[in-house]
C-alpha atoms as a PDB file:
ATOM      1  CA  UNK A   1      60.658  44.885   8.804  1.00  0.00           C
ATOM      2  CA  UNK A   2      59.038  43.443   5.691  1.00  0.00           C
ATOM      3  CA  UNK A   3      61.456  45.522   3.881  1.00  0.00           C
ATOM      4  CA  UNK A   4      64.521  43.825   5.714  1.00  0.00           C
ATOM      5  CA  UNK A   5      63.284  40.828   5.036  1.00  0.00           C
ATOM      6  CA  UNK A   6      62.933  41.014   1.191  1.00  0.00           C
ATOM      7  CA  UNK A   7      66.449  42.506   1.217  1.00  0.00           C
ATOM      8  CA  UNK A   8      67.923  39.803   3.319  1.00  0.00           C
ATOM      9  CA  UNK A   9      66.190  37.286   0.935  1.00  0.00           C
ATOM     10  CA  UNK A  10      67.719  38.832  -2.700  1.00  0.00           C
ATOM     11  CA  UNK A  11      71.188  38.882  -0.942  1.00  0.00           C
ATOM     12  CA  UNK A  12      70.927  35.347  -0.147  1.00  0.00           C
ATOM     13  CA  UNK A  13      69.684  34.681  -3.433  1.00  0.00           C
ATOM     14  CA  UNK A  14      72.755  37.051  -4.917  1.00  0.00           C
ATOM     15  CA  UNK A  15      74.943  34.826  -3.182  1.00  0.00           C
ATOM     16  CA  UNK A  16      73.918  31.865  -3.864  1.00  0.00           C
ATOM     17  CA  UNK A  17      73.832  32.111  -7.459  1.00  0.00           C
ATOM     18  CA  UNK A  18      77.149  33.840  -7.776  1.00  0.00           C
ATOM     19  CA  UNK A  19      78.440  30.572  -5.423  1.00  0.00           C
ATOM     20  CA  UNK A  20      77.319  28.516  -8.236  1.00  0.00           C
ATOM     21  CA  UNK A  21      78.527  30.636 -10.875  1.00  0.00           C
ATOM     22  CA  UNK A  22      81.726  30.312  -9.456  1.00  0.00           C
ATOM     23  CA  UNK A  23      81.434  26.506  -9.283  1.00  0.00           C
ATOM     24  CA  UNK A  24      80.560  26.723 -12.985  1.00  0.00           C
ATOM     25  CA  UNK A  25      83.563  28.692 -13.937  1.00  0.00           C
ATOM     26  CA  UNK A  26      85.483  26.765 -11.986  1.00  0.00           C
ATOM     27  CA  UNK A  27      83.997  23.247 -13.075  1.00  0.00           C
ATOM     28  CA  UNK A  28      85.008  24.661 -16.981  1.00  0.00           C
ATOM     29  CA  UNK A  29      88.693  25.767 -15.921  1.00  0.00           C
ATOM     30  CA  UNK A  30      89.362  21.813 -14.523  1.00  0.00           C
ATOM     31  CA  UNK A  31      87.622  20.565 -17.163  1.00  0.00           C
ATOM     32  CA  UNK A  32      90.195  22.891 -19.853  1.00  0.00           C
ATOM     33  CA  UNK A  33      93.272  21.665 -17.276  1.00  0.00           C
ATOM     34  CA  UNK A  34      92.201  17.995 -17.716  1.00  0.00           C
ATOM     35  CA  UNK A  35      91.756  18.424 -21.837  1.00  0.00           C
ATOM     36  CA  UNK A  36      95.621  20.432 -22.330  1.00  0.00           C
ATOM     37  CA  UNK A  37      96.728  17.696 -20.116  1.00  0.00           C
ATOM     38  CA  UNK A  38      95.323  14.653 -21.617  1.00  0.00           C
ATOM     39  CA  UNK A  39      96.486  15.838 -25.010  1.00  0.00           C
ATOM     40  CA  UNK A  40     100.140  17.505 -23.884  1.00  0.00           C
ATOM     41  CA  UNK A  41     102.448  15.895 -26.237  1.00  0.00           C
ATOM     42  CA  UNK A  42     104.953  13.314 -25.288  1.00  0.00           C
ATOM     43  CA  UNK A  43     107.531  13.948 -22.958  1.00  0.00           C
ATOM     44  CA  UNK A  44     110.541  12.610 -25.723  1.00  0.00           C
ATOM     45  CA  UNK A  45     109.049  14.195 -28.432  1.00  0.00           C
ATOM     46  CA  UNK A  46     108.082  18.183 -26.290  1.00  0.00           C
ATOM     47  CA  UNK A  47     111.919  17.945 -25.880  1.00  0.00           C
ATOM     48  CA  UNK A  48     112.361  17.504 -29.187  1.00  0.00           C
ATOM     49  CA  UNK A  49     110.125  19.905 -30.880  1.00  0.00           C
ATOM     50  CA  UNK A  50     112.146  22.298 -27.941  1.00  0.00           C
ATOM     51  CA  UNK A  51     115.302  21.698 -29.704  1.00  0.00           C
ATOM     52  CA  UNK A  52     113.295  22.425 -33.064  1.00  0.00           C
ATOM     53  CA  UNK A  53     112.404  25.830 -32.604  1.00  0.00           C
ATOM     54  CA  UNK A  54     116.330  27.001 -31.907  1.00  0.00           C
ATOM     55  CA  UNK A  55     116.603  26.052 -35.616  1.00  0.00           C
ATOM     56  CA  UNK A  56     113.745  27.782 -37.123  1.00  0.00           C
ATOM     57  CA  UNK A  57     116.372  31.081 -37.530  1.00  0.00           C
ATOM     58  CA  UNK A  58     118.454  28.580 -39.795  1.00  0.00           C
ATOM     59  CA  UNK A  59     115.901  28.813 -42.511  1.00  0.00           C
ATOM     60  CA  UNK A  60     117.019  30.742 -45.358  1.00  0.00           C
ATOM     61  CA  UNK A  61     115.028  33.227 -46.601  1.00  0.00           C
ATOM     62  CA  UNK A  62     113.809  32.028 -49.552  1.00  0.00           C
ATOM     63  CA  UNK A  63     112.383  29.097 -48.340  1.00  0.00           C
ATOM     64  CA  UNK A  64     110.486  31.772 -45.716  1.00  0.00           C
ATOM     65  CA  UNK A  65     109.423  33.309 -48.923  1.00  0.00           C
ATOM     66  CA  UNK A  66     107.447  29.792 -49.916  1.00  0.00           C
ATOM     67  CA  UNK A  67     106.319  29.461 -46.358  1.00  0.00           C
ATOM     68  CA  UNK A  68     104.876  32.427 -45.732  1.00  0.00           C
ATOM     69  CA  UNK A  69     102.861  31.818 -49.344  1.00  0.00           C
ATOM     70  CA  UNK A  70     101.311  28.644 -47.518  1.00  0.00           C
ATOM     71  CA  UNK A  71     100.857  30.108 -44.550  1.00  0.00           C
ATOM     72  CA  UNK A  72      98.915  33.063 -46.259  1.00  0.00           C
ATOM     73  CA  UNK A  73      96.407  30.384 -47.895  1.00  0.00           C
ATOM     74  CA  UNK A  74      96.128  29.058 -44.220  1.00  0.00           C
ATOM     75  CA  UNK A  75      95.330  31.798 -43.074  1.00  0.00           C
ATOM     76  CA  UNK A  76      92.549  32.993 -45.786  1.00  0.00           C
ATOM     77  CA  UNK A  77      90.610  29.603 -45.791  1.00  0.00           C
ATOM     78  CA  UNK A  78      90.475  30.280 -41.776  1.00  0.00           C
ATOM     79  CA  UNK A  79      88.872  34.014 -42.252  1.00  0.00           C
ATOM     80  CA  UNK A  80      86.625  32.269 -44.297  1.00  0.00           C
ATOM     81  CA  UNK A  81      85.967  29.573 -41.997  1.00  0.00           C
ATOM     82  CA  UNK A  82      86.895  26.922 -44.142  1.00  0.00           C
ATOM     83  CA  UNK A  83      88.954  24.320 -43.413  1.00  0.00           C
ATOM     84  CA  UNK A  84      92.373  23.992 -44.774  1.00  0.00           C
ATOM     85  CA  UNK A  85      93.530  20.997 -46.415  1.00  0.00           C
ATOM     86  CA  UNK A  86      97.323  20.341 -46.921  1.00  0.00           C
ATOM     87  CA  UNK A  87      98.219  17.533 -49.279  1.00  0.00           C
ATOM     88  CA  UNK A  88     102.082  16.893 -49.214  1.00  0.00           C
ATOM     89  CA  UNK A  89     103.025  15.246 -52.419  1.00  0.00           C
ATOM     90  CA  UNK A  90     106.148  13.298 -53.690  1.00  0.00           C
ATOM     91  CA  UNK A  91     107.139  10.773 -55.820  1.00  0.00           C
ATOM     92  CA  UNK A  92     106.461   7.524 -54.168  1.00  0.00           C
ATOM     93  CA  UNK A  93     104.762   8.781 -50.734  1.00  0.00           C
ATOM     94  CA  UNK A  94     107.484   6.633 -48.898  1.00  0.00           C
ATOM     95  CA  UNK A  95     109.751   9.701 -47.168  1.00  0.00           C
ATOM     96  CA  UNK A  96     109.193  13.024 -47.520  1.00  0.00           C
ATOM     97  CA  UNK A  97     105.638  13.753 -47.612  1.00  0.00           C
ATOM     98  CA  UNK A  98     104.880  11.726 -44.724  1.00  0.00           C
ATOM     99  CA  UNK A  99     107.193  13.780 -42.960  1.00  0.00           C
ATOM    100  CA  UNK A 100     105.287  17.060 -44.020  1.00  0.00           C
ATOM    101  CA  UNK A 101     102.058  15.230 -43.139  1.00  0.00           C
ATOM    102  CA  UNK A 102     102.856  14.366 -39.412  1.00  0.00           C
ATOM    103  CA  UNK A 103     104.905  17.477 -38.706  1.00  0.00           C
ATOM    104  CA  UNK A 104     102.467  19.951 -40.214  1.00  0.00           C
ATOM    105  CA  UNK A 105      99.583  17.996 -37.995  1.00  0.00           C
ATOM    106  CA  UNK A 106     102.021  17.865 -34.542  1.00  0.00           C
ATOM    107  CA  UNK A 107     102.859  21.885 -35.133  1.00  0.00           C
ATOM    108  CA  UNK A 108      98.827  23.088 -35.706  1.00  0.00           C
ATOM    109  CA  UNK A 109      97.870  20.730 -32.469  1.00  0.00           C
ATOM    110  CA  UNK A 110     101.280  22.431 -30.666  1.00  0.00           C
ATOM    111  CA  UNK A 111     100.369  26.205 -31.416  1.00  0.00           C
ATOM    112  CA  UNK A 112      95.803  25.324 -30.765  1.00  0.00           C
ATOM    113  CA  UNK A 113      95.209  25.908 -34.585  1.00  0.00           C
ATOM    114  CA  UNK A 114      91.813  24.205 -35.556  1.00  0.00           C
ATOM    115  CA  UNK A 115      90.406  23.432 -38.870  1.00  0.00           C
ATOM    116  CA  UNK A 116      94.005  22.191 -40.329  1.00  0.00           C
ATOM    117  CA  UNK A 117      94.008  18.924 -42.282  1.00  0.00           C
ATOM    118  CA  UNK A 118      96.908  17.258 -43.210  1.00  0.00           C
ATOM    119  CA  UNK A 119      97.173  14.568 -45.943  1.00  0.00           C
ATOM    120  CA  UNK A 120     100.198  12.822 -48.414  1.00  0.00           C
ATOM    121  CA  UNK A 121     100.153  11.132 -51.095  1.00  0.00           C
ATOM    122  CA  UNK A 122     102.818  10.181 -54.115  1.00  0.00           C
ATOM    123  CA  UNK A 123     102.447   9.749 -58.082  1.00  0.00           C
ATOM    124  CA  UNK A 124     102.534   6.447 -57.366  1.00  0.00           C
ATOM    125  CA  UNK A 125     102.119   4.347 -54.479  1.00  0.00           C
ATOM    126  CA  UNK A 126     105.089   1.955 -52.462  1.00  0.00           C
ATOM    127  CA  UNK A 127     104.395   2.123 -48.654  1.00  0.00           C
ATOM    128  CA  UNK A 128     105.893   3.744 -45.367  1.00  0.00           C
ATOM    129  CA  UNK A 129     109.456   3.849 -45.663  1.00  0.00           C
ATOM    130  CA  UNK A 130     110.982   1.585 -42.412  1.00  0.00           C
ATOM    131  CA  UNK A 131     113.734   4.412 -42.568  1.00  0.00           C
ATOM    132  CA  UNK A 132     111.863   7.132 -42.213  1.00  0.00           C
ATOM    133  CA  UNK A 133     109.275   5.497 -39.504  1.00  0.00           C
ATOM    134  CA  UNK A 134     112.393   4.832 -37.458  1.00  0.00           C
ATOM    135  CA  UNK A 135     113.506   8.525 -37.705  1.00  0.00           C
ATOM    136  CA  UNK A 136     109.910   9.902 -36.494  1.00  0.00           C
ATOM    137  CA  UNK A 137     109.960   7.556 -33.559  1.00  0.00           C
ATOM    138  CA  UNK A 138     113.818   8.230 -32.466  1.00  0.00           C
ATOM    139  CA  UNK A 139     111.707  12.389 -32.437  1.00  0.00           C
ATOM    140  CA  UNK A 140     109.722  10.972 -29.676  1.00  0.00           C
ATOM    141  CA  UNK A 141     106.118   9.855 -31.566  1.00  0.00           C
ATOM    142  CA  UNK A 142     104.476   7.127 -30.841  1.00  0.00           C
ATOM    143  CA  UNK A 143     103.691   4.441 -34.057  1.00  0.00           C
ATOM    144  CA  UNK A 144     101.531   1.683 -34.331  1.00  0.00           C
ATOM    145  CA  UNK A 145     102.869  -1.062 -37.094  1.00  0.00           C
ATOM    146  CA  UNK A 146      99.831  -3.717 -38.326  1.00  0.00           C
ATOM    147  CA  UNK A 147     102.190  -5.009 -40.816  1.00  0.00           C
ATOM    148  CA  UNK A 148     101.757  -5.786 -44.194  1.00  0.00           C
ATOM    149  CA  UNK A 149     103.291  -4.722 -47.646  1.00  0.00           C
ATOM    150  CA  UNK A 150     102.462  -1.210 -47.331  1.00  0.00           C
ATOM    151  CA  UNK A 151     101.219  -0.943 -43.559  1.00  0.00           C
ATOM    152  CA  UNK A 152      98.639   1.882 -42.426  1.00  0.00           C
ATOM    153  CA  UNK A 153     100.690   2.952 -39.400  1.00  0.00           C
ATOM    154  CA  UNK A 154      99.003   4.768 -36.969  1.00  0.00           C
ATOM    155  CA  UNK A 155     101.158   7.831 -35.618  1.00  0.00           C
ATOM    156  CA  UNK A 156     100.911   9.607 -32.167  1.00  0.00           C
ATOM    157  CA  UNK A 157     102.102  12.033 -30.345  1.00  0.00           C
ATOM    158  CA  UNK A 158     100.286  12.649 -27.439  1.00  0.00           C
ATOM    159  CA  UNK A 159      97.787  10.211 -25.806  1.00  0.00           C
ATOM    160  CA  UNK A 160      94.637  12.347 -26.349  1.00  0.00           C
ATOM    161  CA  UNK A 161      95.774  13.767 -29.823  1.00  0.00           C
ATOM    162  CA  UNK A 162      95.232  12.948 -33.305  1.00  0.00           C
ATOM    163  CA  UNK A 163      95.440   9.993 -34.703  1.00  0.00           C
ATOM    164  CA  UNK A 164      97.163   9.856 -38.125  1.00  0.00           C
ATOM    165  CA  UNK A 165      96.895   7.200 -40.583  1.00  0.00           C
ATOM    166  CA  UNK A 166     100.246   6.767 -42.793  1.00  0.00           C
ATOM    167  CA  UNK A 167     100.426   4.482 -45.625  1.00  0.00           C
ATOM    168  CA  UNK A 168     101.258   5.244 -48.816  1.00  0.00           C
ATOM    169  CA  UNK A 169      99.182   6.321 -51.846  1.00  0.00           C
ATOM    170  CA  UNK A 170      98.786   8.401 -54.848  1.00  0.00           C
ATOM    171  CA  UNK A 171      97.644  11.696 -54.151  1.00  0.00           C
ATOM    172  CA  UNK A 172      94.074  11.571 -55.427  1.00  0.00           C
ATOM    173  CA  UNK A 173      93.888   8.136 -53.503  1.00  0.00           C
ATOM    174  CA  UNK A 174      90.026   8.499 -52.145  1.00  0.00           C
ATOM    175  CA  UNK A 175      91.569   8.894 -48.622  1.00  0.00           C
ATOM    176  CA  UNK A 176      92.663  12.464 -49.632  1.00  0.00           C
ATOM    177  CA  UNK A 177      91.059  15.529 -50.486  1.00  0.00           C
ATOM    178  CA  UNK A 178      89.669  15.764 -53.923  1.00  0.00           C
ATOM    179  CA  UNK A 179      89.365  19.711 -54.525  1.00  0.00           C
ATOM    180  CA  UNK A 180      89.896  22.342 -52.571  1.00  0.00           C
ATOM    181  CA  UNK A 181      93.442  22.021 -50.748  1.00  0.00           C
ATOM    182  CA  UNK A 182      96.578  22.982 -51.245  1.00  0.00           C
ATOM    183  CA  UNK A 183      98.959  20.455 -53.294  1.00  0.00           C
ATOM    184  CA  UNK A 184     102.623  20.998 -51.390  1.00  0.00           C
ATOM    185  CA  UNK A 185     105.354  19.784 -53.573  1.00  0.00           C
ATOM    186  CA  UNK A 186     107.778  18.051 -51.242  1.00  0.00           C
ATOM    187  CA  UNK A 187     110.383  16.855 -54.310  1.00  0.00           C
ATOM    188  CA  UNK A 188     111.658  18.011 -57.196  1.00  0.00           C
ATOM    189  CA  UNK A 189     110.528  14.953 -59.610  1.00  0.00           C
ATOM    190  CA  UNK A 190     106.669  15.253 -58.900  1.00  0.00           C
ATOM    191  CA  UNK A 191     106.928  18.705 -58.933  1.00  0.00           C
ATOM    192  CA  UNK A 192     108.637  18.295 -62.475  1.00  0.00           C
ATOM    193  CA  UNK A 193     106.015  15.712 -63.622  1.00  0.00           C
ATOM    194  CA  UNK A 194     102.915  16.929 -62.295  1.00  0.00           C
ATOM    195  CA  UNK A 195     102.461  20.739 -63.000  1.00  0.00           C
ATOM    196  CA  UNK A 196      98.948  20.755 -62.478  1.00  0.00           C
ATOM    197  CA  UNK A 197      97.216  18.719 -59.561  1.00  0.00           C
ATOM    198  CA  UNK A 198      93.660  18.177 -60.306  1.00  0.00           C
ATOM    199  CA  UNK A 199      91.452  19.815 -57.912  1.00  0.00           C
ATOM    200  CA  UNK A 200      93.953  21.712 -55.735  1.00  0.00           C
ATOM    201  CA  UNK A 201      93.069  25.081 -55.104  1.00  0.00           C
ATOM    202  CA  UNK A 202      96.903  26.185 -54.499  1.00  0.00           C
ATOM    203  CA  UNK A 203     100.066  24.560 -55.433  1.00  0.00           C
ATOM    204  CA  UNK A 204     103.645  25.654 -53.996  1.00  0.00           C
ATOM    205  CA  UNK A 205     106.937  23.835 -54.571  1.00  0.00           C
ATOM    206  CA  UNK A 206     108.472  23.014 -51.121  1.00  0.00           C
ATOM    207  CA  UNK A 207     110.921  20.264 -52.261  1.00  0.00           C
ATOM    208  CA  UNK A 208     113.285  18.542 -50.127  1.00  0.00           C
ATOM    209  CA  UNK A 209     116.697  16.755 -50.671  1.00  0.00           C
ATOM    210  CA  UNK A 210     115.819  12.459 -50.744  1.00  0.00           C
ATOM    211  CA  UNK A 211     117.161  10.767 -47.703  1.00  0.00           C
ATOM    212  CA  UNK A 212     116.816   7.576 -49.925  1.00  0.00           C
ATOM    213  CA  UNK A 213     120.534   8.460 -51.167  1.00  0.00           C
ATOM    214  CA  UNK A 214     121.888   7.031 -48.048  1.00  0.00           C
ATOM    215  CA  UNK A 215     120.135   4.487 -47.441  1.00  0.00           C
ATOM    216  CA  UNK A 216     122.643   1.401 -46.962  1.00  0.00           C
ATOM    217  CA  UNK A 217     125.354   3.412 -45.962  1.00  0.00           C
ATOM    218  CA  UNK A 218     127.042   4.958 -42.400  1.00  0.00           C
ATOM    219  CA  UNK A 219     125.156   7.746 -42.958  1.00  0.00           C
ATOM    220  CA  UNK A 220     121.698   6.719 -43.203  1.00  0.00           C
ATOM    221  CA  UNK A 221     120.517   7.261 -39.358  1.00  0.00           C
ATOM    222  CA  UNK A 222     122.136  10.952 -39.614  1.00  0.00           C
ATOM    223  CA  UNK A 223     120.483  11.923 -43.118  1.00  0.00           C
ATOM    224  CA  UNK A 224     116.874  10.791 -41.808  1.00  0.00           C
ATOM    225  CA  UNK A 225     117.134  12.255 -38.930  1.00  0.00           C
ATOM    226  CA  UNK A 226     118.697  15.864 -40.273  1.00  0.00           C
ATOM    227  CA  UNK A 227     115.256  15.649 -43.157  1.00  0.00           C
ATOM    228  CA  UNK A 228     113.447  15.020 -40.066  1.00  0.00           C
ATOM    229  CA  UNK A 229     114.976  17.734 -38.274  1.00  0.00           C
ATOM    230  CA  UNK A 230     114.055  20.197 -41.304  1.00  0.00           C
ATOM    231  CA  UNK A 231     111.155  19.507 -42.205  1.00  0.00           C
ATOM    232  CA  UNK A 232     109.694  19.463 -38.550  1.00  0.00           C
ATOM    233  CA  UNK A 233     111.389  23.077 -38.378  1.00  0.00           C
ATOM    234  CA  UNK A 234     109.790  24.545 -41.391  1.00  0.00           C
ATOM    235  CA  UNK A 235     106.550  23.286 -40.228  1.00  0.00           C
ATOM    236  CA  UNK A 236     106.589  24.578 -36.680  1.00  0.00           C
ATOM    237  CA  UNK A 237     107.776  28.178 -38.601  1.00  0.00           C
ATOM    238  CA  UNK A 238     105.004  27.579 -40.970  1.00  0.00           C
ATOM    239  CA  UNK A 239     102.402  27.537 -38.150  1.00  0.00           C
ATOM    240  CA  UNK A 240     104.037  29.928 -36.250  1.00  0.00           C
ATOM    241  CA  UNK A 241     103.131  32.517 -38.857  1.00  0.00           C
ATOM    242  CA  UNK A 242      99.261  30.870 -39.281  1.00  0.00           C
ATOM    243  CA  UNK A 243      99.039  31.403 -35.072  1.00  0.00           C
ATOM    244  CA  UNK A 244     100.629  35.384 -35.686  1.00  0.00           C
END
C-alpha cells in the first residue's frame, strides 16, 4: 500500500511539473508571437518590399558578382561573431548612401539577421536630400523631420524596429565606425577620390546612377523612386545570400 502511495505521489508530481513546463513553453511561444508582431514591418511598406523581391532576378550578374563579395565579408565577421559594420559612402551623403543605409538595415531586420550595422556618410557633408526622404516614405517608412539645415531624421519601419538616425556627414564623422567595417562605395566620384578609406577593413565599389540629374524636371518623382526601387532590391538580394 505504501508502495501505491509513493507511486501515486511521483505521478502527481510528474504531472504537475510537466503542466508547468508546458505553461513555460507556452508563456515563451506568446511572448515570441507578441515580439514578431510588435516589430512586423508596416503594412505600406511589407507590400512594397513584396513587389521588391520580383525584381531581385533583374540584377545583372555582375553587380551579383560585387554582392556576393559583401555578402561573403558578412558572412565571415558573423562566424567570427563579430559584428558587421556597413558604411555606405558617397559624395555628399544627401541620396544614395542613405538609401543603402536604410535598405540594408530594413532587409537584415526582414530576413532575422543580428549583429548588422548600418551607417553613411559622404566626403563632405550637405544634409538629407527632401527628394530622396520623399521617395523612402512614398516605400511605406515612417520619418520623423526635427527640422533644421541638415535635419537628423529619424526613419521607421515598423513600430517596434530600429530606429535610424539620417543626417548627413562625412564618413569618419564620430557617429560612424572608425575601423573595422566595410566602406561601400555607392558613387562613382568618391569612389574615384577616395581609394583608400581609413580604417575600413573591406572596400567594394557598389556605385549607383545620381537621381540629382532630375531633380527640377517631370521626371524627378520616377528617377527617385526607380534608385529607390534598386537599391532596396540589391539589398534584400544582398541579405538574402548573408541568411543562405
Amino acid at each position: 500500500m505504501k508502495k501505491n502511495f509513493a507511486f501515486g505521489l511521483l505521478s502527481l508530481l510528474i504531472i504537475s511539473c510537466s503542466t508547468k513546463s508546458n505553461e513555460q513553453d507556452q508563456s515563451v511561444k506568446e511572448a515570441s508571437l507578441s515580439s514578431k508582431l510588435e516589430k512586423a514591418m508596416y503594412n505600406e511598406l511589407t507590400s512594397y518590399i513584396e513587389n521588391v523581391l520580383t525584381h531581385i532576378s533583374d540584377i545583372p550578374e555582375k553587380r551579383k558578382e560585387s554582392l556576393n563579395e559583401l555578402a561573403n565579408y558578412i558572412t565571415k565577421k558573423q562566424k567570427e561573431n563579430k559584428t558587421a559594420k556597413l558604411t555606405f559612402i558617397c559624395t555628399h551623403n544627401s541620396r544614395r548612401s542613405h538609401l543603402g543605409q536604410i535598405w540594408a538595415a530594413t532587409a537584415a531586420a526582414y530576413y532575422e539577421l543580428d549583429h548588422i550595422e548600418t551607417f553613411s556618410g559622404g566626403t563632405e557633408a550637405t544634409a538629407f536630400n527632401p527628394r530622396a526622404v520623399a521617395a523612402i516614405k512614398r516605400a511605406g517608412f515612417q520619418v520623423d523631420n526635427p527640422g533644421g539645415e541638415n535635419p537628423h531624421y529619424m526613419v521607421t519601419y515598423a513600430d517596434g524596429g530600429e530606429k535610424l538616425e539620417c543626417f548627413s556627414k562625412k564618413y569618419d564623422d564620430y557617429f560612424n565606425p572608425q575601423e573595422d567595417f566595410a566602406a561601400i562605395m555607392t558613387c562613382s566620384d568618391a569612389d574615384e577620390n577616395c581609394p583608400f578609406i581609413p580604417g575600413a577593413s573591406f572596400r567594394i565599389p557598389i556605385p549607383y546612377d545620381d537621381p540629382k540629374e532630375a531633380d527640377g524636371t517631370s521626371e524627378e518623382t520616377a528617377r527617385y523612386d526607380e534608385r529607390c526601387l534598386q537599391i532596396a532590391t540589391e539589398m534584400f538580394y544582398l541579405m538574402s545570400k548573408v541568411k543562405a
